[in-house]
Protein backbone atom coordinates (compact mmCIF):
# COMPACT_ATOMS: atom_id res chain seq x y z
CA UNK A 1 19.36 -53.38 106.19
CA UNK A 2 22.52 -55.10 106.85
CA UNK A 3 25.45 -53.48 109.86
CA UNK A 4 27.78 -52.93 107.28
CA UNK A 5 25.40 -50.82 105.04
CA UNK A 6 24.14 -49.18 108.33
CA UNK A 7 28.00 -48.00 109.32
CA UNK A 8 28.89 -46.99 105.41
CA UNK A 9 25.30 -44.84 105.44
CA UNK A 10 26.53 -43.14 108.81
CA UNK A 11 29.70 -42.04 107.29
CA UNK A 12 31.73 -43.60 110.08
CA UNK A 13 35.09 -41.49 110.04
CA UNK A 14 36.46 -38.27 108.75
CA UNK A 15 35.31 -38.10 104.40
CA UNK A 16 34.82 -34.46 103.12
CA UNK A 17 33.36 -35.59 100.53
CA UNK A 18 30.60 -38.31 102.08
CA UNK A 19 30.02 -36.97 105.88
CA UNK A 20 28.32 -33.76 104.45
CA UNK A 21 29.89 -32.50 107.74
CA UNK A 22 30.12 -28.69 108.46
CA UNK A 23 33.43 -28.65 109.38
CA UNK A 24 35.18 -30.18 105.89
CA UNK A 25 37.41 -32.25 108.02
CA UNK A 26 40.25 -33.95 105.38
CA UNK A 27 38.84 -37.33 103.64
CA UNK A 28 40.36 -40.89 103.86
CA UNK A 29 41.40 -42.23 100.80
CA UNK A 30 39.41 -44.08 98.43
CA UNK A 31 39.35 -48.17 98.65
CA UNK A 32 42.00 -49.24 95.75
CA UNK A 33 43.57 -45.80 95.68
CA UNK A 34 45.85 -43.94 98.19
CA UNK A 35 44.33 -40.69 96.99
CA UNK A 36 41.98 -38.65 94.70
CA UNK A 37 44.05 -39.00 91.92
CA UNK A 38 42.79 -40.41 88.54
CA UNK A 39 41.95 -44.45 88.62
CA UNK A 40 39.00 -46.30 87.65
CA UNK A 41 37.56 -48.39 91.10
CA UNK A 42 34.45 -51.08 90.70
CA UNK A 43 32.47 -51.32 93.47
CA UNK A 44 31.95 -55.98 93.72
CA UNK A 45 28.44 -56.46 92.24
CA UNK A 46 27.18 -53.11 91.73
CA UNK A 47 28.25 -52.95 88.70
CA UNK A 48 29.35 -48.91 89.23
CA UNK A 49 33.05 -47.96 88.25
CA UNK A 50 34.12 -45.01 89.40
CA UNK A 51 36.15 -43.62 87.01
CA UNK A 52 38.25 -40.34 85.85
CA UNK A 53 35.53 -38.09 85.61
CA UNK A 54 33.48 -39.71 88.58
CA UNK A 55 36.82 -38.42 90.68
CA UNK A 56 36.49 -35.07 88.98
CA UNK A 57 32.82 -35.01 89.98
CA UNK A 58 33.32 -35.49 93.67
CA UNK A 59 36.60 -33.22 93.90
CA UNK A 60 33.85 -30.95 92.40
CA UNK A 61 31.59 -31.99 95.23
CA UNK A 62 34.26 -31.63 97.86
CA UNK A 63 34.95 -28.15 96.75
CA UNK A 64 31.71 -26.45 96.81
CA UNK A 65 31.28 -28.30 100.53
CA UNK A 66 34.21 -26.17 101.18
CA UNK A 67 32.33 -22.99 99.92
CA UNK A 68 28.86 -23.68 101.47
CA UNK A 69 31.37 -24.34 104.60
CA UNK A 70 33.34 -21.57 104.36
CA UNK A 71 29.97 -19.32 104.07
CA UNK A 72 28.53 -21.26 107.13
CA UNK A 73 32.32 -20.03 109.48
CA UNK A 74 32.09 -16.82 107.73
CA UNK A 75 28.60 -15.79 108.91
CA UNK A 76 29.19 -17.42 112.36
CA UNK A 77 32.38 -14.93 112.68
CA UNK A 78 29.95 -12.17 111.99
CA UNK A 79 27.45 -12.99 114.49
CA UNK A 80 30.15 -12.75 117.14
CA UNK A 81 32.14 -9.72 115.85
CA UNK A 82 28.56 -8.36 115.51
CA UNK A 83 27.45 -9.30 118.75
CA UNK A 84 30.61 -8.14 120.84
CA UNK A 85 30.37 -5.00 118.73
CA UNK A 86 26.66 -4.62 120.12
CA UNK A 87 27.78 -5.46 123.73
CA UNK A 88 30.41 -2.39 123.16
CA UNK A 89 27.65 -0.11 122.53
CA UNK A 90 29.05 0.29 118.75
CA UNK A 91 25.64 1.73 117.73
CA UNK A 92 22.25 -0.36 116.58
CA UNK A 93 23.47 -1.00 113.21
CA UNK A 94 25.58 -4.22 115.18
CA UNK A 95 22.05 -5.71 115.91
CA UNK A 96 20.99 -5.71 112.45
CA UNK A 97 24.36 -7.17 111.47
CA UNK A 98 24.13 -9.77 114.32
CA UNK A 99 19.90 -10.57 113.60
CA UNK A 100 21.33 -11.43 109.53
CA UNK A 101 24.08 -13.61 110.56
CA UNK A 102 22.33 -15.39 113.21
CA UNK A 103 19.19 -15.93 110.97
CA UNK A 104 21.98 -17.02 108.30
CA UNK A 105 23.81 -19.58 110.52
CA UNK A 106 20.37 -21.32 111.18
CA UNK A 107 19.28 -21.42 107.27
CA UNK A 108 22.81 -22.63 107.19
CA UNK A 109 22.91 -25.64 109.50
CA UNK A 110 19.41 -26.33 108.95
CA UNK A 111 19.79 -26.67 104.90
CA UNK A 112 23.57 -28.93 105.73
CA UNK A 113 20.93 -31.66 107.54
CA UNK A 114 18.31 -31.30 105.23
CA UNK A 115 21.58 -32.21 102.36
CA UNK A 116 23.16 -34.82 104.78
CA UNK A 117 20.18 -36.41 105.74
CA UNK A 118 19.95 -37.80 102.22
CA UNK A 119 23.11 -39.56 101.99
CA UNK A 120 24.00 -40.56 106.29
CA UNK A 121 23.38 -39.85 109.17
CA UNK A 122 24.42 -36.38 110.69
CA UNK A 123 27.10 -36.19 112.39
CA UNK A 124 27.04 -40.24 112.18
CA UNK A 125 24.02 -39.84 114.73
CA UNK A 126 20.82 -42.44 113.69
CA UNK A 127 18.46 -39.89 113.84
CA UNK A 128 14.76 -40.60 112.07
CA UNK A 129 14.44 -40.13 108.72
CA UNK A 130 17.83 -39.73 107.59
CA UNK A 131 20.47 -41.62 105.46
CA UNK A 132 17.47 -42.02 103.56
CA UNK A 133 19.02 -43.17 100.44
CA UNK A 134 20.99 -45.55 101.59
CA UNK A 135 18.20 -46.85 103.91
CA UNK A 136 15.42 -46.72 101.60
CA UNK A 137 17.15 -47.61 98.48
CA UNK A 138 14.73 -50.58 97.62
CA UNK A 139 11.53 -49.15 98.25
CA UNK A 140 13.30 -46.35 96.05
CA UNK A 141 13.82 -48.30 92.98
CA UNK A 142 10.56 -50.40 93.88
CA UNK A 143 8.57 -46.59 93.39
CA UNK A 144 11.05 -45.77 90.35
CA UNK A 145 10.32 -49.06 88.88
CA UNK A 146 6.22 -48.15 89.33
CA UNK A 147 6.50 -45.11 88.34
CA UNK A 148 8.48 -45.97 85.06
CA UNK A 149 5.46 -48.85 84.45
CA UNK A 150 2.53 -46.04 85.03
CA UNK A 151 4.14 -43.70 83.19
CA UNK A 152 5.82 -44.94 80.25
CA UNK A 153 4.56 -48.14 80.09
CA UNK A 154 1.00 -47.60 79.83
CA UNK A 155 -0.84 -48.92 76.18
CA UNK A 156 -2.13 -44.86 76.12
CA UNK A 157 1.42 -43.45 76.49
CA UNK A 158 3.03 -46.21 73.97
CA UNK A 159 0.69 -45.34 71.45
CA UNK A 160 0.77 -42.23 71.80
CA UNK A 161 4.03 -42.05 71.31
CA UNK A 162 4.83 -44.19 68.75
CA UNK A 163 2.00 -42.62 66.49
CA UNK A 164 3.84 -38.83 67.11
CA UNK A 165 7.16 -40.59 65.74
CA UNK A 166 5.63 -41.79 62.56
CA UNK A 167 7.71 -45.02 62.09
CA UNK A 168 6.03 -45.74 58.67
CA UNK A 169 7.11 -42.50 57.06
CA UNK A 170 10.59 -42.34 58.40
CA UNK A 171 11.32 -45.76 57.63
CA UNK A 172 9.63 -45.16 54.06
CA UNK A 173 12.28 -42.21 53.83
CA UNK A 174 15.16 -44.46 54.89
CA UNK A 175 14.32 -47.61 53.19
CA UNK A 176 14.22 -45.44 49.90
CA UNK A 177 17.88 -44.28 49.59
CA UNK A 178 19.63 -46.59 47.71
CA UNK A 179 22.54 -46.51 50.26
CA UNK A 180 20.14 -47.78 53.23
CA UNK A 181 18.71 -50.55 51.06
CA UNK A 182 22.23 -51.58 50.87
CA UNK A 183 23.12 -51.66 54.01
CA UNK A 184 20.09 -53.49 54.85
CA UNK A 185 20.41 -56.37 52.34
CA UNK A 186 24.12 -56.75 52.97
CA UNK A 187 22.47 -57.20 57.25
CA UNK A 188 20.17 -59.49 55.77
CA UNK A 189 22.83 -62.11 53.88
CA UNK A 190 25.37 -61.98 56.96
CA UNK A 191 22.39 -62.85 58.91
CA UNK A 192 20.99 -65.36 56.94
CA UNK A 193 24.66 -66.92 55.91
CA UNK A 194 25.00 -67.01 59.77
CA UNK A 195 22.13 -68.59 60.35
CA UNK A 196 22.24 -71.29 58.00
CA UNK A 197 26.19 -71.49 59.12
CA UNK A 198 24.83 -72.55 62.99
CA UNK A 199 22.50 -74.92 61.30
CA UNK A 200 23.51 -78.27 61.41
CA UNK A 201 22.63 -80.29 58.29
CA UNK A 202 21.62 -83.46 60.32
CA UNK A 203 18.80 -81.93 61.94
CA UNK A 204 17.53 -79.92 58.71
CA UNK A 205 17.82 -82.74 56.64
CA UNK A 206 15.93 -85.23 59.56
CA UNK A 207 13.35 -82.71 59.88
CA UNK A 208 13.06 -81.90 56.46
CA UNK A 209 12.72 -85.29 55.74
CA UNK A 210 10.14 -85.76 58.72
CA UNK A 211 8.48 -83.10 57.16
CA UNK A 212 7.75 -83.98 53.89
CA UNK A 213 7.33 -87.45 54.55
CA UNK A 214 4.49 -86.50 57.14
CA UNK A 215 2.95 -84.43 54.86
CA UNK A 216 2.92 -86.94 51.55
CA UNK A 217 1.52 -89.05 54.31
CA UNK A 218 -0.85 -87.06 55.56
CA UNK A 219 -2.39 -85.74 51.95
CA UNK A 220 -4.15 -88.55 49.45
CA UNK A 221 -2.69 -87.85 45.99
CA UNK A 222 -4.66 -90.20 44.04
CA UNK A 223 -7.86 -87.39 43.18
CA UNK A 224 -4.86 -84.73 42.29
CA UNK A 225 -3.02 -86.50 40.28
CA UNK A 226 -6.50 -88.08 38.84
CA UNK A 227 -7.62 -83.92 38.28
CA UNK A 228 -4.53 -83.04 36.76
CA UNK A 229 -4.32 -86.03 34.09
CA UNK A 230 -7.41 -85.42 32.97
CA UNK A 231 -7.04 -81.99 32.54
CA UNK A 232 -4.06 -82.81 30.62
CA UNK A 233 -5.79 -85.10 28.49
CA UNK A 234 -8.74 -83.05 27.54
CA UNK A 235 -6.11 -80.03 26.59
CA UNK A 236 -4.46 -83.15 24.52
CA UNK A 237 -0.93 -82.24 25.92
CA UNK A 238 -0.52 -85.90 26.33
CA UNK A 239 -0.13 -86.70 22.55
CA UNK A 240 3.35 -85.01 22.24
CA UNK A 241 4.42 -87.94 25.10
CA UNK A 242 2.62 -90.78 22.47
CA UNK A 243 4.52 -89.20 19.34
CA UNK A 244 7.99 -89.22 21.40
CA UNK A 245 7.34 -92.70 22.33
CA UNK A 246 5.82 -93.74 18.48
CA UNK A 247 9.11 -92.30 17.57
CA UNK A 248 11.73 -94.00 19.63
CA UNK A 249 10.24 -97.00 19.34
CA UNK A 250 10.16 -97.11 15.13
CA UNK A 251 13.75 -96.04 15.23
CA UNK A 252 14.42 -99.03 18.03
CA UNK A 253 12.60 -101.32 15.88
CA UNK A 254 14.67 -100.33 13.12
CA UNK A 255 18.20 -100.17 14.91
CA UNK A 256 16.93 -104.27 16.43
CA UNK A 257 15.24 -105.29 14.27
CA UNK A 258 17.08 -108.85 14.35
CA UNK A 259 17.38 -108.90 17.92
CA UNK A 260 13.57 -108.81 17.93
CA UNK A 261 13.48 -111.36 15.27
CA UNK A 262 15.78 -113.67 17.35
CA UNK A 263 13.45 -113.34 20.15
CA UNK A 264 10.68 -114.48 18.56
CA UNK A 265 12.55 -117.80 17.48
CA UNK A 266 13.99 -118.57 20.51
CA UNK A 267 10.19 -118.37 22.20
CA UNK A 268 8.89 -120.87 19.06
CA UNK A 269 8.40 -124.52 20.41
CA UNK A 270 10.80 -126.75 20.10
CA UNK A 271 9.32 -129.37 17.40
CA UNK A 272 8.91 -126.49 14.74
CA UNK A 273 11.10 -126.01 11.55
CA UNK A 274 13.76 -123.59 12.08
CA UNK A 275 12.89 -122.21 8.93
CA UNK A 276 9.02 -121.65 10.07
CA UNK A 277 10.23 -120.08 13.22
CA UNK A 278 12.14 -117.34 10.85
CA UNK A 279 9.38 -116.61 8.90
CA UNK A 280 6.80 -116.27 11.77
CA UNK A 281 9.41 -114.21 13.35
CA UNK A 282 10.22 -111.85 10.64
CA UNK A 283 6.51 -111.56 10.15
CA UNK A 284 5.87 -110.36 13.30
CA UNK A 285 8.77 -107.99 12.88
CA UNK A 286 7.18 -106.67 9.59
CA UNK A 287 3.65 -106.47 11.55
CA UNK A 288 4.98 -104.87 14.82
CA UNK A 289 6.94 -102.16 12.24
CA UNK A 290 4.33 -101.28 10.68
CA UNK A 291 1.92 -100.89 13.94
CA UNK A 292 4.61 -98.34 15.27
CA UNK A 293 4.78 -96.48 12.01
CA UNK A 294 1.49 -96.27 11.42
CA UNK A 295 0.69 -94.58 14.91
CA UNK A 296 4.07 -92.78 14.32
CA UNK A 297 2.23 -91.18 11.05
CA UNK A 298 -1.44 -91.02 11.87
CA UNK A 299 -2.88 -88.75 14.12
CA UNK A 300 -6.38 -90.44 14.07
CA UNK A 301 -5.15 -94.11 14.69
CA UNK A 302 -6.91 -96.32 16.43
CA UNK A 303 -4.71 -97.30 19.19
CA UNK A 304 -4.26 -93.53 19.31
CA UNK A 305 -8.05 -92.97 20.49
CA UNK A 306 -7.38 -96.00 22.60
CA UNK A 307 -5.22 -94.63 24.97
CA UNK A 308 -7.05 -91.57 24.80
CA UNK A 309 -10.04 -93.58 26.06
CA UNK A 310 -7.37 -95.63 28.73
CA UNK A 311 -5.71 -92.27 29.92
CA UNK A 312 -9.54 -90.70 30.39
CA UNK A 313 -10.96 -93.92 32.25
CA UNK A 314 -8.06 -93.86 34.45
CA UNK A 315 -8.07 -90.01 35.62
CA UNK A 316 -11.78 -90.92 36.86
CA UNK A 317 -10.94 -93.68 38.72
CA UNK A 318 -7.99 -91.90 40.46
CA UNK A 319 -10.85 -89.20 41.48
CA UNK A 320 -13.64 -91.56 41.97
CA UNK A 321 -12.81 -95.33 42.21
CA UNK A 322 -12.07 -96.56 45.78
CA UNK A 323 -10.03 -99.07 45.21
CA UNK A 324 -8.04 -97.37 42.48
CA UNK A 325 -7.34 -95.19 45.00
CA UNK A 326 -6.25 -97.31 47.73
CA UNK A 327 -3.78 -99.38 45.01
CA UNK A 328 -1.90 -95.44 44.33
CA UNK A 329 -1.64 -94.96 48.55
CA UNK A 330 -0.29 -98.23 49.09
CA UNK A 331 2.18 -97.49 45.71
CA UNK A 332 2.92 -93.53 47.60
CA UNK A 333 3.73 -95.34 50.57
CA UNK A 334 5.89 -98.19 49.23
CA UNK A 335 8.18 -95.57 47.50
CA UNK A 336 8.43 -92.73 50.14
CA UNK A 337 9.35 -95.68 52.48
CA UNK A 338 12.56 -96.73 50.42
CA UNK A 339 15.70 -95.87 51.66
CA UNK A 340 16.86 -94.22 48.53
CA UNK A 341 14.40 -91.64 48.65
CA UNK A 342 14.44 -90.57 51.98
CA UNK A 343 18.28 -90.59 50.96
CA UNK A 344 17.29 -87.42 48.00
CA UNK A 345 14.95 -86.04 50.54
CA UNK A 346 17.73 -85.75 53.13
CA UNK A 347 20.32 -84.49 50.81
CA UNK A 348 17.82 -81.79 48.94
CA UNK A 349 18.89 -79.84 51.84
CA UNK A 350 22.76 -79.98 51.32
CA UNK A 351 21.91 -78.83 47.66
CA UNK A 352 19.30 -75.82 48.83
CA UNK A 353 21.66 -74.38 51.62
CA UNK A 354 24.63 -74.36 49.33
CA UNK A 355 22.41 -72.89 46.69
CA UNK A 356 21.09 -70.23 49.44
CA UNK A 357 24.85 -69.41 50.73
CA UNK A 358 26.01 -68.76 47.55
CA UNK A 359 23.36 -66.52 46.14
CA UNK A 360 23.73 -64.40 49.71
CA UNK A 361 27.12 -64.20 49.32
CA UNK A 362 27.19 -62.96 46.26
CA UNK A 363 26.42 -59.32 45.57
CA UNK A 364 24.99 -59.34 42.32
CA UNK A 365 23.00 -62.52 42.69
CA UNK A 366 19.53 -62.72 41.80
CA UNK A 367 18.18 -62.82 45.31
CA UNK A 368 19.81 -59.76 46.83
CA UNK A 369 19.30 -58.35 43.57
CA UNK A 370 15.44 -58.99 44.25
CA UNK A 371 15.81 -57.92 47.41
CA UNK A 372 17.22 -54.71 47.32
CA UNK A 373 14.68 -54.44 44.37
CA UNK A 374 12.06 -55.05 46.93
CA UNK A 375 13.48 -52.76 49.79
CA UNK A 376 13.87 -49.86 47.18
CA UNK A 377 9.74 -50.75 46.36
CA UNK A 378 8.74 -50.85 49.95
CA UNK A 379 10.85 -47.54 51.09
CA UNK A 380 9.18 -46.15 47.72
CA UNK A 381 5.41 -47.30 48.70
CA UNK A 382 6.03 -45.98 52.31
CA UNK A 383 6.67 -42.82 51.22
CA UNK A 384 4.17 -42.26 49.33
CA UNK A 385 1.42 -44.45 50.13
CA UNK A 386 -0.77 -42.65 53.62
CA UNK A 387 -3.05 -46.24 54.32
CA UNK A 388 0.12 -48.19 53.92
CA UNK A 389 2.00 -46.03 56.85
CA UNK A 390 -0.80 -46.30 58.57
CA UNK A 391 -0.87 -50.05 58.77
CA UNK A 392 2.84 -49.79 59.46
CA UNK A 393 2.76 -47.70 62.40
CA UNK A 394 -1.03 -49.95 63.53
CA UNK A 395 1.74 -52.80 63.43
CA UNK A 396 4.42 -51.71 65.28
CA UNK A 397 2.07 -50.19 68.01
CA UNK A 398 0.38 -53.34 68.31
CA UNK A 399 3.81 -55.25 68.83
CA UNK A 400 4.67 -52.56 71.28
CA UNK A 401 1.97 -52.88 73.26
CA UNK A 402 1.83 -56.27 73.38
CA UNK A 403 4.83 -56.17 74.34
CA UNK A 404 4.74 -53.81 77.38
CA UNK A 405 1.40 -55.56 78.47
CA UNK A 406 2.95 -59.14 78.78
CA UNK A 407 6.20 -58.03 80.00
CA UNK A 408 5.34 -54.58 81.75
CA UNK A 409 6.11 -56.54 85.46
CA UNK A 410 9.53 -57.77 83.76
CA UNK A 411 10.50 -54.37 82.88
CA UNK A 412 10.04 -53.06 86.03
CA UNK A 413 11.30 -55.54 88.29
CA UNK A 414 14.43 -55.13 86.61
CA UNK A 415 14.65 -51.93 87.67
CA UNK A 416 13.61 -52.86 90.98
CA UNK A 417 16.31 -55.80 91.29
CA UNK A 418 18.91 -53.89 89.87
CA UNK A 419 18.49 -51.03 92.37
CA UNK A 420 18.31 -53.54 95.20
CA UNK A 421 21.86 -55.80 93.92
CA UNK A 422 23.59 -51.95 93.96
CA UNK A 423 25.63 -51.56 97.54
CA UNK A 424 24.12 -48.88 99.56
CA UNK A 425 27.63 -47.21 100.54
CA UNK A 426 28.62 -47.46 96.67
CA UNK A 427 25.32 -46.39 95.39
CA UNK A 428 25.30 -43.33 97.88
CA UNK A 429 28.91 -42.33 97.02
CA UNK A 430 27.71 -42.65 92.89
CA UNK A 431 24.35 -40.45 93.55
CA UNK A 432 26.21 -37.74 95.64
CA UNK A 433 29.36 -37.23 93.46
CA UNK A 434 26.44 -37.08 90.33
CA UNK A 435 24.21 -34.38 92.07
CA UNK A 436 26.15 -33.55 95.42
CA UNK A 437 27.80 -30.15 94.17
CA UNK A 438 24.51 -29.30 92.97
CA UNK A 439 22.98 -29.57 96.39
CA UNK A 440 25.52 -27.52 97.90
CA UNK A 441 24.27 -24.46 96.20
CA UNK A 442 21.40 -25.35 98.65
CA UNK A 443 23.17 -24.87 101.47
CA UNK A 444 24.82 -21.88 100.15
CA UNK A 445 21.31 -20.22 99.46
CA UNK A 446 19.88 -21.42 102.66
CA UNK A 447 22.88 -18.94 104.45
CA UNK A 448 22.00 -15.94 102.04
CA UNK A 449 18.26 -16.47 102.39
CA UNK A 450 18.32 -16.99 105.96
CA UNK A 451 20.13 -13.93 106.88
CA UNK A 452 18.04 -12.00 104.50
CA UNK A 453 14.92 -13.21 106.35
CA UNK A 454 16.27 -12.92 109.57
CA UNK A 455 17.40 -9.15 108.68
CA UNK A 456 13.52 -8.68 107.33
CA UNK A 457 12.51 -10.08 110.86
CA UNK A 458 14.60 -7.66 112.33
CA UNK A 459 13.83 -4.45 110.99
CA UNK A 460 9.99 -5.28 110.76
CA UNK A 461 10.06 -5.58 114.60
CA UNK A 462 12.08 -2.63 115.52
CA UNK A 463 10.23 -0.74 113.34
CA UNK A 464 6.66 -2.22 114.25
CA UNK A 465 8.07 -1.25 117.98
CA UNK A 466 8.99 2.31 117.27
């Protein structure tokens, strides 16, 4: 321990209220104060302020060292009055009188260095064993901060108590007034707006983006999408997609029909009629009409079945043919590598978060509507549901003791550090105005027991001589 801890512990100079003294000699004045008067001092890296009622506490202090004093001069007086009354041949009742105060003035003194010894040195004299919390103020909060990790921080203890508070039923209880489930969704939004607040969207988006593209990457789609066309074939959901395009493409053929003409002429060779090239062109208008219409109009046509059959083949070779395969990987990869849809994976985010803020702003959005919905069910299935406590209060025990296994030596060292940052002058001063009037009363009973023993003494000799 450091000199200047050594001097504060020895309580260098008159201080009532720190030397413990006998003689209640007037105190100095605080540091940052010219007197006892109310102000709030902070002791440099303690962390203790002393404040109002810390003042109030040792003024407390100071005057029951007074009393226990004044009880200390008060016997001593009648041990001399006693004794010069004995010497004067008063009568024998004097040695009784002087036995009691003598016996009283020893419980006395003995019971002020017993007190004393705790906080300094007697009488500022370094005698063994004394000042013993300022001197053994680490190994004190080391044994505090062992005894707080035996005893409270034990798995039995945790458990134990945890499973006598029955988390699962009072938060069941809670959970299940609407007021509470509230509360907790309005917690919930503010968190969740905060959070996605701090967020920046360059990183989501760039790991969103990593994400997805890693995981298209990662996964072969060609046997999925192979399952899940012919499934859609054989349920013949496909046909609605070959009526829409039957339809659009009569009424196209209808709306163009000399554009398509036109296009057939202008594809004729050169050294045919013109008038050949109309009708070949017209013809194949009439034909290619009539194709559409009739697949428009009949269920069971031909190039119906066809792609029926096409649509069929090709599901099985998306499950089972290698190289089919291979062609749809290389075609997955070619697309998730352009730049305009990493661009829609990227801003998918913008749209989700904006989508997400909203809704938990919002108090009668669907999702805190859910939620609350869902808080209101779980408060409700708490309450009345015995296994589902049960695994509540298994979880929360299981977290707890996990977390006092892995961090028990954490815990306690920080009791143990704290305690050895606090000044040993300052944390002296804080202990002693906390339980220093307290100890007085021991000095005080030390002087009333003492002379009642020492009168006991008394008697029982002068009687066991008679």
């Amino acid at each position: 321990m450091d000199q200047t801890n050594v001097k504060g512990a020895q309580g260098a100079g008159p201080e009532p209220a720190d030397t413990g003294s006998p003689a209640g000699a007037p105190g100095r004045a605080e540091p940052g104060g010219t007197g006892p008067g109310p102000r709030s001092q902070h002791a440099p890296g303690t962390g203790f302020s002393f404040n109002e009622a810390d003042e109030e506490r040792r003024r407390g202090v100071r005057r029951m060292k007074a009393t226990a004093t004044g009880l200390l001069v008060l016997v001593a007086l009648a041990y001399v009055l006693a004794k010069w009354a004995q010497n004067s041949g008063m009568g024998p009742w004097t040695g009784y009188v002087a036995a009691a105060a003598e016996a009283g003035m020893v419980g006395a003194m003995a019971d002020w260095f017993a007190v004393t010894a705790l906080f300094r040195h007697p009488l500022g004299l370094p005698i063994p064993h004394t000042a013993i919390i300022p001197t053994k103020k680490d190994q004190l909060g080391t044994s505090l901060g062992e005894f707080v990790g035996e005893n409270f921080l034990s798995e039995d203890v945790v458990r134990r108590r945890l499973r006598a508070v029955g988390i699962g039923t009072r938060l069941g209880d809670w959970l299940a007034e609407p007021a509470n489930a509230d509360r907790v969704t309005a917690e919930l939004s503010t968190a969740l707006r905060g959070a996605l607040t701090v967020l920046r969207d360059s990183d989501v988006q760039a790991v969103v983006g990593e994400a997805i593209t890693r995981r298209a990457d990662a996964a072969e789609i060609a046997p999925g999408i192979g399952k899940t066309l012919d499934k859609i074939v054989a349920d013949g959901g496909h046909r609605k997609v070959v009526d829409l395009v039957c339809v659009r493409a009569h009424d196209w053929l209808v709306e163009h029909g000399d554009q398509v003409m036109d296009a057939v002429q202008g594809g004729a060779p050169g050294w045919t009629p013109r008038f050949v090239d109309k009708r070949v062109g017209e013809r194949v208008y009439k034909e290619l009409l009539r194709f559409v219409t009739e697949m428009r109009d009949m269920p069971g046509h031909p190039a119906r079945g066809a792609i029926d059959r096409f649509l069929t083949d090709f599901a099985s070779d998306l499950q089972s043919d290698t190289d089919t395969r291979m062609r749809v990987e290389r075609l997955k990869s070619e697309v998730l590598g352009r730049g305009e849809v990493q661009d829609i994976i990227a801003s998918a985010w913008s749209s989700v978060r904006q989508m997400i803020v909203a809704a938990a702003e919002d108090e009668r959005s669907e999702l805190r509507l859910r939620v609350r919905a869902g808080l209101l069910s779980l408060g409700a299935r708490l309450t009345a549901d015995a296994r589902l406590q049960g695994k509540v209060d298994g979880w929360v025990e299981d977290v707890a003791v996990h977390v006092v296994n892995t961090y028990r030596r954490e815990i306690t060292s920080l009791i143990t550090d704290t305690v050895a940052g606090w000044d040993a002058e300052q944390t002296t001063r804080k202990i002693e105005a906390h339980i220093g009037r307290d100890l007085q009363f021991i000095r005080i009973n030390g002087t009333v027991v003492g002379s009642l023993v020492g009168l006991l003494i008394y008697t029982l000799t002068h009687a066991m001589g008679a």
